[in-house]
Protein backbone atom coordinates (compact mmCIF):
# COMPACT_ATOMS: atom_id res chain seq x y z
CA UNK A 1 5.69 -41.49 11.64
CA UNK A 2 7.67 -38.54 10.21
CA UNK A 3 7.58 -35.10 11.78
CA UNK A 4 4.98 -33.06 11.03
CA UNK A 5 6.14 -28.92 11.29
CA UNK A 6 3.60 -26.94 12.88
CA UNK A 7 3.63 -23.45 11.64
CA UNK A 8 1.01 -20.18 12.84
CA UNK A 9 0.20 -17.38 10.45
CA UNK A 10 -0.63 -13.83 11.42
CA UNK A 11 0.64 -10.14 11.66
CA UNK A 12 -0.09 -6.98 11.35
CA UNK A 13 0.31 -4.94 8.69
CA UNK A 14 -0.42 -1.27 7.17
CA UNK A 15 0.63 1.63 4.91
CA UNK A 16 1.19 4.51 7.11
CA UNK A 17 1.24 8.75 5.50
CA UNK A 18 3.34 10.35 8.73
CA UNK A 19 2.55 13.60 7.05
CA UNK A 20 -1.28 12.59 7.32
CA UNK A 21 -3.23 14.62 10.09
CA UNK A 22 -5.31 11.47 10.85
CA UNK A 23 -4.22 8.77 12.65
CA UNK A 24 -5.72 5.16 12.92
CA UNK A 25 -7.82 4.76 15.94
CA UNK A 26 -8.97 1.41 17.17
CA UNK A 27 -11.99 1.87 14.78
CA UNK A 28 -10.16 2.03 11.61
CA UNK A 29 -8.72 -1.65 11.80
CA UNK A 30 -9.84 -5.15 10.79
CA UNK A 31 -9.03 -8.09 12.40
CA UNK A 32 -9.42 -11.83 10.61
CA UNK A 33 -9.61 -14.55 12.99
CA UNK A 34 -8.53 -18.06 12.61
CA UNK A 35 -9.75 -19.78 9.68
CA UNK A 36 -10.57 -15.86 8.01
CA UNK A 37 -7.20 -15.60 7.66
CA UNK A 38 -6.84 -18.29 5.34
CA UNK A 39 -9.10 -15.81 2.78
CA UNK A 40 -5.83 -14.16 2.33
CA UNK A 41 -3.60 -17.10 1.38
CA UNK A 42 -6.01 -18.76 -1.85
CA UNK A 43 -2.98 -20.60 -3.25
CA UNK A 44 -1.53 -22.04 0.45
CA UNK A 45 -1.38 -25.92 -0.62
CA UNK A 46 -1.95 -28.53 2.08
CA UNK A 47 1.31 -30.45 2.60
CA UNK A 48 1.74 -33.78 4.34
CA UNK A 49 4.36 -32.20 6.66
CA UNK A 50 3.54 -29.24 7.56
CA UNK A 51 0.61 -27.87 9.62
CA UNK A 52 -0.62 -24.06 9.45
CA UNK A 53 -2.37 -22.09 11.79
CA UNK A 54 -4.73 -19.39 11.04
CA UNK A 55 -4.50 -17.36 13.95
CA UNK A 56 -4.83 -13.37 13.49
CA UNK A 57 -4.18 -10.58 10.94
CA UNK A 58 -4.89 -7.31 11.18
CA UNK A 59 -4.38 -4.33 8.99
CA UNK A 60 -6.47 -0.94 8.11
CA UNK A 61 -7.12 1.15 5.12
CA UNK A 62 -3.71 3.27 4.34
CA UNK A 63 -3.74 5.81 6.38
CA UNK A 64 -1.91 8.31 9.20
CA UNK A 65 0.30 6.84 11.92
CA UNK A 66 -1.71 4.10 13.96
CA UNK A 67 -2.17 4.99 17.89
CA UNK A 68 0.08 3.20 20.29
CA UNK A 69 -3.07 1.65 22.34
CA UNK A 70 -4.15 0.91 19.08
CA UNK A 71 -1.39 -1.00 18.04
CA UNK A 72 -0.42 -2.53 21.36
CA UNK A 73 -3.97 -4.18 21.24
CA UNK A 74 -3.41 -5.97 18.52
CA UNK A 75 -0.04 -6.97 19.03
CA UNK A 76 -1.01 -8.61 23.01
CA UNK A 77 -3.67 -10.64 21.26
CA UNK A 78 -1.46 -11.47 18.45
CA UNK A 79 1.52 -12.88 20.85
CA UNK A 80 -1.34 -14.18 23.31
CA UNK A 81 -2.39 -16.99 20.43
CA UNK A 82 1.10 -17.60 19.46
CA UNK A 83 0.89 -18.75 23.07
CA UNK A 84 -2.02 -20.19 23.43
CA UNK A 85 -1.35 -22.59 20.58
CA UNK A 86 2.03 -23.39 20.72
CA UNK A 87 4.79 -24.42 20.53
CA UNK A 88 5.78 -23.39 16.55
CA UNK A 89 8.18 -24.36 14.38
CA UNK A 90 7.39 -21.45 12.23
CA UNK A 91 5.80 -17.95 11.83
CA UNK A 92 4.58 -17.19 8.45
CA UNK A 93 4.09 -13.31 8.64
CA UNK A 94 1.52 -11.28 6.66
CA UNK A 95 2.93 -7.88 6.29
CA UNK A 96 3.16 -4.56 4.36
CA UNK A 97 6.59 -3.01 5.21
CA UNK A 98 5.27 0.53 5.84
CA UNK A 99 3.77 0.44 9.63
CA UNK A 100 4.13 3.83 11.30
CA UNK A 101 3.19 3.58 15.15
CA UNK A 102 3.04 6.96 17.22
CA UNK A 103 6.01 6.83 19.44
CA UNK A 104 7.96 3.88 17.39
CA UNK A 105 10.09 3.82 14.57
CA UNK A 106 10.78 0.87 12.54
CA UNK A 107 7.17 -0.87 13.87
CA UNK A 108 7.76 -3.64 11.81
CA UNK A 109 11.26 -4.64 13.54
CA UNK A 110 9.33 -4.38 16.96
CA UNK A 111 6.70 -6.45 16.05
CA UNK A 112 9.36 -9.16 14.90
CA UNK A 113 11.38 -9.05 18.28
CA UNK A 114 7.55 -9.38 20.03
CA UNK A 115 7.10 -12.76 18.07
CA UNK A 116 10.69 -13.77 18.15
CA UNK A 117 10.42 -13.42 22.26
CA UNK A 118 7.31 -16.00 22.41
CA UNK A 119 7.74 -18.41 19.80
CA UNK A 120 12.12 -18.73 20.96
CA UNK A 121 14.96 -19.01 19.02
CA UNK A 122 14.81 -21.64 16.85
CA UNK A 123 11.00 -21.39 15.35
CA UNK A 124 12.02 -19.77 11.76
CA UNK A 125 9.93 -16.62 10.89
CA UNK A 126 9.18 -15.88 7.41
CA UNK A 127 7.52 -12.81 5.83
CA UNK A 128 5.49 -11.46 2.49
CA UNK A 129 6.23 -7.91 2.40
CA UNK A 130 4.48 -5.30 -0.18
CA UNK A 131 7.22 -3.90 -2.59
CA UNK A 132 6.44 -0.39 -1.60
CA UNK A 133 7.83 -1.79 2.31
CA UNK A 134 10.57 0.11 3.82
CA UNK A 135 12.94 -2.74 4.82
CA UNK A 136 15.67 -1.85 8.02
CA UNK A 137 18.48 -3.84 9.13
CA UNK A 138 16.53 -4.98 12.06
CA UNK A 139 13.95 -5.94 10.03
CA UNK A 140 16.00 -8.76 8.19
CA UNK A 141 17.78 -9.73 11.37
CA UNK A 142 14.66 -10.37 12.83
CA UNK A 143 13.76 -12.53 10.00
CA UNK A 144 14.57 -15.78 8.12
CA UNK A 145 12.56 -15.04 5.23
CA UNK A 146 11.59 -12.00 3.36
CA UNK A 147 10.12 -11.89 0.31
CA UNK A 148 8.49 -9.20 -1.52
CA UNK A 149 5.45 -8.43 -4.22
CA UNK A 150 6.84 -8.19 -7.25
CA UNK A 151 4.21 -6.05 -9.39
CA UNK A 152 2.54 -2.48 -9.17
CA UNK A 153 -0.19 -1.95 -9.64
CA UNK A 154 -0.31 -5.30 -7.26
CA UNK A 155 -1.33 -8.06 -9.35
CA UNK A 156 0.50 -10.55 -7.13
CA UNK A 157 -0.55 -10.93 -3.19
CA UNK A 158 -1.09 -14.39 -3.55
CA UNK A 159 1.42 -16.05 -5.25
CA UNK A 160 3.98 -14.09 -3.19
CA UNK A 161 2.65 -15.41 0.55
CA UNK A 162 2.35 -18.54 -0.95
CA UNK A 163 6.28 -17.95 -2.23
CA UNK A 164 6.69 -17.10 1.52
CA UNK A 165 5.22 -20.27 2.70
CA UNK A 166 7.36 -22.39 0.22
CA UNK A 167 10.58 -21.03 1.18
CA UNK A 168 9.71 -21.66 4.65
CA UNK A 169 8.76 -24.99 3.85
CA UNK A 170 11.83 -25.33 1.94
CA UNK A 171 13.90 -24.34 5.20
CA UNK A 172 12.51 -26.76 7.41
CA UNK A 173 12.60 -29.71 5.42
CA UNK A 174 16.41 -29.31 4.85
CA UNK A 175 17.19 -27.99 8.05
CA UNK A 176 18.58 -24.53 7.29
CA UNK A 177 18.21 -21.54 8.47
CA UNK A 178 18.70 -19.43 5.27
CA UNK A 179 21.59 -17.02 5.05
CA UNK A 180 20.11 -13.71 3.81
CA UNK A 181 21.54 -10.07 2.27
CA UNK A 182 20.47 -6.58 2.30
CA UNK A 183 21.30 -3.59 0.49
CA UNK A 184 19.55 -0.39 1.23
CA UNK A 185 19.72 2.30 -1.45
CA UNK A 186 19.92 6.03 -0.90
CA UNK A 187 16.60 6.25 -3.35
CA UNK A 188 13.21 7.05 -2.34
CA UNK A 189 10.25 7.58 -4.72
CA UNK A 190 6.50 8.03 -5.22
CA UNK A 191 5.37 4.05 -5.86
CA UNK A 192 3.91 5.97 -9.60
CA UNK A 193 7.18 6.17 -10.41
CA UNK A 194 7.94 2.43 -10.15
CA UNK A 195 5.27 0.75 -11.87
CA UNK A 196 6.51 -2.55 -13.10
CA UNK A 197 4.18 -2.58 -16.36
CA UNK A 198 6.92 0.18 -17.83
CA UNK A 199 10.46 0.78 -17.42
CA UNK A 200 13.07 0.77 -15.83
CA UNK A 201 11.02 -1.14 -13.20
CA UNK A 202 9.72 -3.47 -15.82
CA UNK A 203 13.39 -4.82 -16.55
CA UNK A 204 14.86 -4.31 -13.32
CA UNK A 205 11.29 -6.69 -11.70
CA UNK A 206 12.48 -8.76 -14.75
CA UNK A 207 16.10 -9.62 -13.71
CA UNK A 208 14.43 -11.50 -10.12
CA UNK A 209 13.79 -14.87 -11.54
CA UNK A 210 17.55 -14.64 -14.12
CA UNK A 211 19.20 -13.90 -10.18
CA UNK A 212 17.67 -16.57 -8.18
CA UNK A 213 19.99 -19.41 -9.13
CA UNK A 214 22.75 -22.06 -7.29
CA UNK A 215 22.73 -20.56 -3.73
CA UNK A 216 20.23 -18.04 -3.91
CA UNK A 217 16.42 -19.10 -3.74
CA UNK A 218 14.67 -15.68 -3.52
CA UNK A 219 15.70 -12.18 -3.91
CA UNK A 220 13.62 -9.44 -3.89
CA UNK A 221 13.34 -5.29 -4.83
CA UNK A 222 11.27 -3.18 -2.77
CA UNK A 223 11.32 0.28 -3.80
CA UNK A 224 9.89 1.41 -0.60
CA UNK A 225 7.43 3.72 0.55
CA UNK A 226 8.35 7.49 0.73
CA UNK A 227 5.24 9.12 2.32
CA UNK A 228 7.14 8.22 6.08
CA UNK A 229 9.52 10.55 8.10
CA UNK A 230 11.99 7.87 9.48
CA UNK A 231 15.27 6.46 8.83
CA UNK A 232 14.40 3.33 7.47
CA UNK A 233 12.13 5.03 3.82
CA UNK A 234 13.86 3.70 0.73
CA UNK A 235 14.59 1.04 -1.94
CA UNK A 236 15.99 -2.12 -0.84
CA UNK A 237 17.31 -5.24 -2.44
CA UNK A 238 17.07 -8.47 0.34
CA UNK A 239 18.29 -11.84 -1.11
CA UNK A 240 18.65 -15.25 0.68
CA UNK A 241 19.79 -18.79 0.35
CA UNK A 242 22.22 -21.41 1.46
CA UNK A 243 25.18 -19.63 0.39
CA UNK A 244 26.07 -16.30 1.66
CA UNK A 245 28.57 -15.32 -0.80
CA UNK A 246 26.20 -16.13 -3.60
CA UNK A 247 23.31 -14.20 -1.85
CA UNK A 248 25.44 -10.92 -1.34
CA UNK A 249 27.00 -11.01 -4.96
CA UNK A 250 23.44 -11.04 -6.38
CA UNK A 251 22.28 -8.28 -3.74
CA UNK A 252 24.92 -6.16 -4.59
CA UNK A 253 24.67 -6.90 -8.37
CA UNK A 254 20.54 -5.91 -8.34
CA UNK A 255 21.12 -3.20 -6.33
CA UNK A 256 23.85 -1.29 -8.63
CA UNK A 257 21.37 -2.29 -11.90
CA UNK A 258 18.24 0.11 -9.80
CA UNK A 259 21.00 2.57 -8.72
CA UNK A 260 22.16 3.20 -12.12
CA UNK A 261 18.91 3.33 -13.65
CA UNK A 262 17.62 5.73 -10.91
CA UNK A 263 17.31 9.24 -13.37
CA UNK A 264 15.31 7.19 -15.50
CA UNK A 265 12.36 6.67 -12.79
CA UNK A 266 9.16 8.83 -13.72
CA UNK A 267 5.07 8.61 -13.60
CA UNK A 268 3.42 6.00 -15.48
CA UNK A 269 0.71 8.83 -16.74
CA UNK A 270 0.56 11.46 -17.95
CA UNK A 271 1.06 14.44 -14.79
CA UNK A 272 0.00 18.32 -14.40
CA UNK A 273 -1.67 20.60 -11.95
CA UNK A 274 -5.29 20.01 -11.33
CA UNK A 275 -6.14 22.28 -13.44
CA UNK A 276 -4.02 21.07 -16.48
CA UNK A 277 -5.49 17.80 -16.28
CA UNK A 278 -9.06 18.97 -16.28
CA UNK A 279 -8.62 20.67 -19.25
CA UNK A 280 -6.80 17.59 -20.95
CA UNK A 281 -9.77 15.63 -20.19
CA UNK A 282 -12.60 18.08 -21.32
CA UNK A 283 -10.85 18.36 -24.80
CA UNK A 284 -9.94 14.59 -25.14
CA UNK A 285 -11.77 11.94 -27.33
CA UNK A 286 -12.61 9.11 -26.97
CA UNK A 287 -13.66 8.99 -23.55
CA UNK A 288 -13.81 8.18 -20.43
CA UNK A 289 -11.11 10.09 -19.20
CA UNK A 290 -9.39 9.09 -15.84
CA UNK A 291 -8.06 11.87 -13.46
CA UNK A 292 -6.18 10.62 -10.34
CA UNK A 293 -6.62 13.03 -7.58
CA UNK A 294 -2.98 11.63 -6.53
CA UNK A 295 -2.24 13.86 -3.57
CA UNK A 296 -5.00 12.65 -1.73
CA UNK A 297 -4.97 9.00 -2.58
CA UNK A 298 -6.50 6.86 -0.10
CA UNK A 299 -4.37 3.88 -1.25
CA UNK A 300 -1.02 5.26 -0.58
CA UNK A 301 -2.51 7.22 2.73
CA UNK A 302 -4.39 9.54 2.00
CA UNK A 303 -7.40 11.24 3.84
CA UNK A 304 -9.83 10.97 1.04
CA UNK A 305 -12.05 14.37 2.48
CA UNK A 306 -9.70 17.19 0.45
CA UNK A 307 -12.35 18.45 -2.17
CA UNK A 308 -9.39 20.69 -4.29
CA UNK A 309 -10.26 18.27 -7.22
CA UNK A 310 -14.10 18.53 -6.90
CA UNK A 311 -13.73 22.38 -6.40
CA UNK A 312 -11.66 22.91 -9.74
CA UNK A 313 -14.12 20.91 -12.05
CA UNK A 314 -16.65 22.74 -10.99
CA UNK A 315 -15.03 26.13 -11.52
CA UNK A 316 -14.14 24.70 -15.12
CA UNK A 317 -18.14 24.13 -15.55
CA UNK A 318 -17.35 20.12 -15.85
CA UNK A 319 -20.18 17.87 -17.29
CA UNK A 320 -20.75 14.02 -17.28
CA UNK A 321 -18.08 14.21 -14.95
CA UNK A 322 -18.29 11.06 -12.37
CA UNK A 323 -16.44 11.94 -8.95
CA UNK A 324 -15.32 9.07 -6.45
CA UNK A 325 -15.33 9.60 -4.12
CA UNK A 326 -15.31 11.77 -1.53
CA UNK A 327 -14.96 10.52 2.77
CA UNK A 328 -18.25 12.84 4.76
CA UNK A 329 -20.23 10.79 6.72
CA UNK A 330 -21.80 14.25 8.16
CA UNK A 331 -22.96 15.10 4.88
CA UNK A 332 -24.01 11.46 3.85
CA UNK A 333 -26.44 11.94 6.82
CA UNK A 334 -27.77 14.70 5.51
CA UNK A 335 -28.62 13.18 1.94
CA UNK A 336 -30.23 10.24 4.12
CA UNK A 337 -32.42 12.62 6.47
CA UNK A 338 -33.29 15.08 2.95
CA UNK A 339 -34.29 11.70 1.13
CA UNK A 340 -34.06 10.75 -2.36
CA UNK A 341 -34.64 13.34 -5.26
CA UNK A 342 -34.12 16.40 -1.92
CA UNK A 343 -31.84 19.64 -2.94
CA UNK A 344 -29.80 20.09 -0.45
CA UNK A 345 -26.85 22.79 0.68
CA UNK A 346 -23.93 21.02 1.63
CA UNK A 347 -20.42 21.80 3.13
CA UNK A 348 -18.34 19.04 1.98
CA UNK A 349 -14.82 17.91 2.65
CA UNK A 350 -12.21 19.39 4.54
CA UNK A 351 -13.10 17.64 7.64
CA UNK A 352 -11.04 15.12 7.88
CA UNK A 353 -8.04 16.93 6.71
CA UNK A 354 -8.25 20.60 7.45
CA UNK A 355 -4.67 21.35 6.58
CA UNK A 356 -5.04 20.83 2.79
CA UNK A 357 -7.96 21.54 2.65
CA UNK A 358 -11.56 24.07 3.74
CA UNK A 359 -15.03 22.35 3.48
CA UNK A 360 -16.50 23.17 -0.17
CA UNK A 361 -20.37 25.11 -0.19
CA UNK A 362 -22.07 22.79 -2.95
CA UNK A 363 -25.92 22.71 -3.58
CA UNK A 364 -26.47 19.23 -4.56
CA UNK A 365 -29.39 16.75 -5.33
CA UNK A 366 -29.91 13.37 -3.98
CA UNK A 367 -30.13 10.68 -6.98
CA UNK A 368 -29.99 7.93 -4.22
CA UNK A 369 -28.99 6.22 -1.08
CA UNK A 370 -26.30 3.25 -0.80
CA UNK A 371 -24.38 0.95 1.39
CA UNK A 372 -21.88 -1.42 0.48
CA UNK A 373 -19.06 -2.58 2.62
CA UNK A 374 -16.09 -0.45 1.70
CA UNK A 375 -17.83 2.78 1.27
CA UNK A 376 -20.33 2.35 4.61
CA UNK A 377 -23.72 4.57 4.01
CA UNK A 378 -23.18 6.41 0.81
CA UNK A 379 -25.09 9.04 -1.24
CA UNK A 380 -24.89 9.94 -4.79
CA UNK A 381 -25.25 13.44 -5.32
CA UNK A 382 -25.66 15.72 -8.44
CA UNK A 383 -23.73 18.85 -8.06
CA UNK A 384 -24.10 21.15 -11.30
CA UNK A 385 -22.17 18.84 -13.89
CA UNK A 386 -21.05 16.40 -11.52
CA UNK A 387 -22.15 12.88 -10.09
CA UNK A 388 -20.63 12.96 -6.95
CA UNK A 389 -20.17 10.16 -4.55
CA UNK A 390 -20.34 10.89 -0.58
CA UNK A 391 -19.15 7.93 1.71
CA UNK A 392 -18.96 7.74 5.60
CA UNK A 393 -16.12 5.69 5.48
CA UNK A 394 -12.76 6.49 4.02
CA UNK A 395 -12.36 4.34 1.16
CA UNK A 396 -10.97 4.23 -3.06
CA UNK A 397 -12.64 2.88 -5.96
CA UNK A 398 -9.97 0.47 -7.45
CA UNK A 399 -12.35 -1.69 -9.53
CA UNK A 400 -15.05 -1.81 -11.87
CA UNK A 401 -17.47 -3.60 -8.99
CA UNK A 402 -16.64 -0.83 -7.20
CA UNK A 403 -18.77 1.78 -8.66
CA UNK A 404 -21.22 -1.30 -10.24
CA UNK A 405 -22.07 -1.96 -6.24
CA UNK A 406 -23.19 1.44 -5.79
CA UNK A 407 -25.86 1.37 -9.41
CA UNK A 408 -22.66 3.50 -11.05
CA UNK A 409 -20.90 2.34 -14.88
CA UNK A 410 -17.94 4.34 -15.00
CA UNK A 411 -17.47 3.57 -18.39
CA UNK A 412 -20.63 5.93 -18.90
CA UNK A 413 -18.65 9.09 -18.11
CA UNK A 414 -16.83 11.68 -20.00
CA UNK A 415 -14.71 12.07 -16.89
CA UNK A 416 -13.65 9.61 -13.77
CA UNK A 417 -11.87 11.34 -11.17
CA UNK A 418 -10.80 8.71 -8.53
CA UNK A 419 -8.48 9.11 -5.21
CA UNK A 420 -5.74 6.80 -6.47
CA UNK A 421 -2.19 7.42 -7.51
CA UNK A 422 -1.77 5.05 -10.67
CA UNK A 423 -4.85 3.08 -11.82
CA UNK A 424 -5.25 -0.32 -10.32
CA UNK A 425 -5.71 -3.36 -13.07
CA UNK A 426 -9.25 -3.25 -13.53
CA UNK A 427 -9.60 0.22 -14.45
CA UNK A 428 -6.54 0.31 -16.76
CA UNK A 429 -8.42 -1.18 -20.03
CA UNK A 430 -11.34 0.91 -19.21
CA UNK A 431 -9.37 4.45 -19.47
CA UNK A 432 -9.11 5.86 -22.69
CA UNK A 433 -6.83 8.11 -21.11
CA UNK A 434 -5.27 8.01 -17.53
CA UNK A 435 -4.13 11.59 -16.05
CA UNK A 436 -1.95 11.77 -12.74
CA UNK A 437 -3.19 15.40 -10.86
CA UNK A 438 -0.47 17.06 -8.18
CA UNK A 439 -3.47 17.83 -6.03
CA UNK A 440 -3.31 18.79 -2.57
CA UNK A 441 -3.02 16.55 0.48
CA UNK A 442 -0.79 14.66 1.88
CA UNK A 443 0.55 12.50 -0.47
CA UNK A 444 2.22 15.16 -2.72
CA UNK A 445 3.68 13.34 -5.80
CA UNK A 446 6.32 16.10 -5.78
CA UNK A 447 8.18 14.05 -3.06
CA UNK A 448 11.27 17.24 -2.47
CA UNK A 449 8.49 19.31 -1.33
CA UNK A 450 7.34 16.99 1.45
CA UNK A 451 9.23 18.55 4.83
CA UNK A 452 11.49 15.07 6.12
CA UNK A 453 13.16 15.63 9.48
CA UNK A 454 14.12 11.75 9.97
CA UNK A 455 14.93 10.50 6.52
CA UNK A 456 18.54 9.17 6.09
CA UNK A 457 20.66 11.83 3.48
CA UNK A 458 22.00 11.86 1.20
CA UNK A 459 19.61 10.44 -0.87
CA UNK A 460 18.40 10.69 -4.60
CA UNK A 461 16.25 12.56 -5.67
CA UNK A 462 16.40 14.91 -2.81
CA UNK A 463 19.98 14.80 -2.76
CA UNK A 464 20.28 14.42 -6.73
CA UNK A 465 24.16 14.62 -7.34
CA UNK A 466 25.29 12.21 -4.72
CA UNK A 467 27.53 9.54 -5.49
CA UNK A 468 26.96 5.75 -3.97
CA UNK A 469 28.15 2.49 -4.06
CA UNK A 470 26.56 -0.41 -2.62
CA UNK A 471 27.14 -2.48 0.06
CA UNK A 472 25.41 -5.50 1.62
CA UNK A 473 24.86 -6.02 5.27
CA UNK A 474 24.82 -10.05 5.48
CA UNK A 475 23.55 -12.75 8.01
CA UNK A 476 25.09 -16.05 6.97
């Protein structure tokens, strides 16, 4: 009987502001456990040779920097069923890229060497990485495989863990441990500048599958995540196959393509203050009208409790204006104690994150009471002109069953004003218009306003007439 590889999947993974006043506390995660896990991996195929473990994931809505205790937690019971179960021939990791734990840089290289200690030396460890991941060079030491999404808004987590799993397959069956490259780019940027449905991201995203070829099997572009004060923030290029020199030449080549293309980055929308956005959308037809309340967007980090947004639409006397949401569980409490069709007084916001942000004296009426998974106990409020949506957890509406679980049609709106940065897939064909707001919080858009005390310079566009030319760091 042939060999049959035995290989464990797990890891933990995040998105992590470091300018965020909030940090993620042991309530704030979510663990999947054994055969959970496999929820995450819809397109793994079952292969004659090769047997995978479920064993533990664990990640948390984007957030601050997660607590050490927090993060040691997970990582003991992580490593403690990579021994249980063992041994492994391989590790197929499910991670972000953008893990920020108190007291340690570079989480994700730490969390590699943890593995890499238990499962030995010659178990091969391969990773799915989101394309807004900050990669290091300990990071691709630490690894065999990396591979990275290859679309924003994210239209791909499947298909690239199951890419993951294939090129680990790949590597066992024909005994190699794959030679890989890295090029890290003096370039950071908000993720809204890099959306892959418009260029230059849609041709550089386009040259991947024209530079995998004789030698190379995967290569990948991360543009990185820029709302973290460390060393490692920025784009990346990591390629790898069976021949080194092939692997660095089409590192190097992908690399110089984003590099020269770099003054060319800019926001998928249409950007302005607050203010000029809600005055865009009051005057525009047809409707609805989509605001992004981008400096406090939960999916890149943000709080979700800075009511700057809610405040200005209000002062602008907005109507049939649709508001979601905004993180109080305080207040939600109140709306459940007043009951249904109550007027209440109400200080909302501000909470959460104080810095950007004081709690906001509304009057508001209770349409009704809701629960649903991602939101926790919610309220729907009326406040003058606007519906507004009060949750107790911190959470972003990303899709149209997002506001249908909660009795809400956001298509029946003049306005939408949503904690996102660029509008996820679902709500693209139902904006008439999409609008990007530099609102407060801690995700500022305008990146060389954000105060960095760790980041590597020179680099663009803080540094915007530096000179570069690439280089590859390669493990053959």
């Amino acid at each position: 009987m042939s060999r049959r590889w035995r290989v464990a999947i797990c890891g933990i993974a995040s998105e992590s502001c470091t300018f965020s006043p909030l940090d993620i506390a042991m309530s704030d995660t979510h663990a999947l456990v054994g055969a959970q896990v496999l929820q995450r991996h819809p397109l793994l195929q079952s292969e004659p040779d090769v047997e995978f473990v479920p064993l533990l994931r664990v990640d948390a809505v984007p957030g601050g920097r997660w607590q050490a205790d927090v993060y040691q937690h997970h990582l003991d019971a992580m490593l403690a069923a990579l021994r249980d179960n063992g041994p492994w021939d391989g590790v197929l990791l499910d991670l972000h890229g953008a893990l920020y734990v108190v007291g340690r840089e570079d989480a994700e290289a730490h969390q590699l060497a943890a593995v890499r200690a238990v499962v030995g030396p010659d178990a091969l460890l391969a990773a799915s990485y989101d394309l807004h991941g900050n990669v290091s060079e300990a990071d691709v030491a630490g690894l065999d495989i990396l591979t990275a999404l290859r679309t924003a808004p994210h239209a791909d987590y499947a298909e690239t863990r199951a890419r993951a799993a294939q090129l680990l397959i790949r590597a066992l069956r024909e005994g190699v441990r794959p030679a890989r490259a890295l090029v890290r780019l003096p370039l950071t940027l908000p993720g809204e500048c890099a959306m892959t449905l418009v260029e230059p991201a849609q041709s550089l995203y386009a040259r991947i599958p024209i530079t995998i070829g004789p030698g190379v099997w995967d290569a990948s572009l991360l543009v990185g995540y820029t709302w973290a004060d460390e060393p490692r923030v920025g784009a990346s290029v990591v390629t790898l196959g069976d021949d080194a020199v092939a692997c660095e030449r089409a590192a190097l080549a992908l690399a110089a393509a984003c590099w020269a293309v770099r003054q060319q980055f800019q926001f998928g929308q249409q950007t302005g203050t607050v203010d000029e956005c809600i005055t865009w959308a009051l005057a525009e037809q047809p409707t609805p009208v989509f605001i992004s309340d981008a400096g406090d967007n939960v999916t890149g980090g943000g709080v979700g409790d800075v009511p700057c947004v809610l405040e200005r639409l209000l002062a602008h006397g907005a109507s049939d204006t649709l508001y979601a949401s905004l993180t109080d569980a305080p207040a939600v409490a109140a709306c459940q104690a007043a009951g249904v069709g109550a007027t209440l007084a109400l200080q909302v916001g501000g909470k959460l994150d104080p810095i950007h942000g004081a709690p906001l004296a509304i009057e508001a009426r209770v349409l009704a009471l809701r629960h649903a998974a991602f939101t926790g106990a919610a309220t729907i409020v009326q406040v003058q002109g606007v519906t507004l949506v009060l949750t107790s957890e911190r959470c972003a509406f990303t899709e149209r069953n997002d506001f249908a679980v909660l009795g809400l049609d956001s298509r029946a709106y003049r306005i939408v004003v949503v904690k996102l940065g660029y509008l996820h897939d679902e709500l693209q064909p139902i904006a008439a218009r999409s609008l990007l707001a530099f609102s407060a919080g801690c995700l500022n858009p305008d990146i060389t306003k954000l105060r960095f005390e760790r980041l590597r310079r020179p680099i663009y566009p803080l540094d915007p007439d530096m000179a570069w030319q690439p280089s590859a760091t390669v493990w053959a």
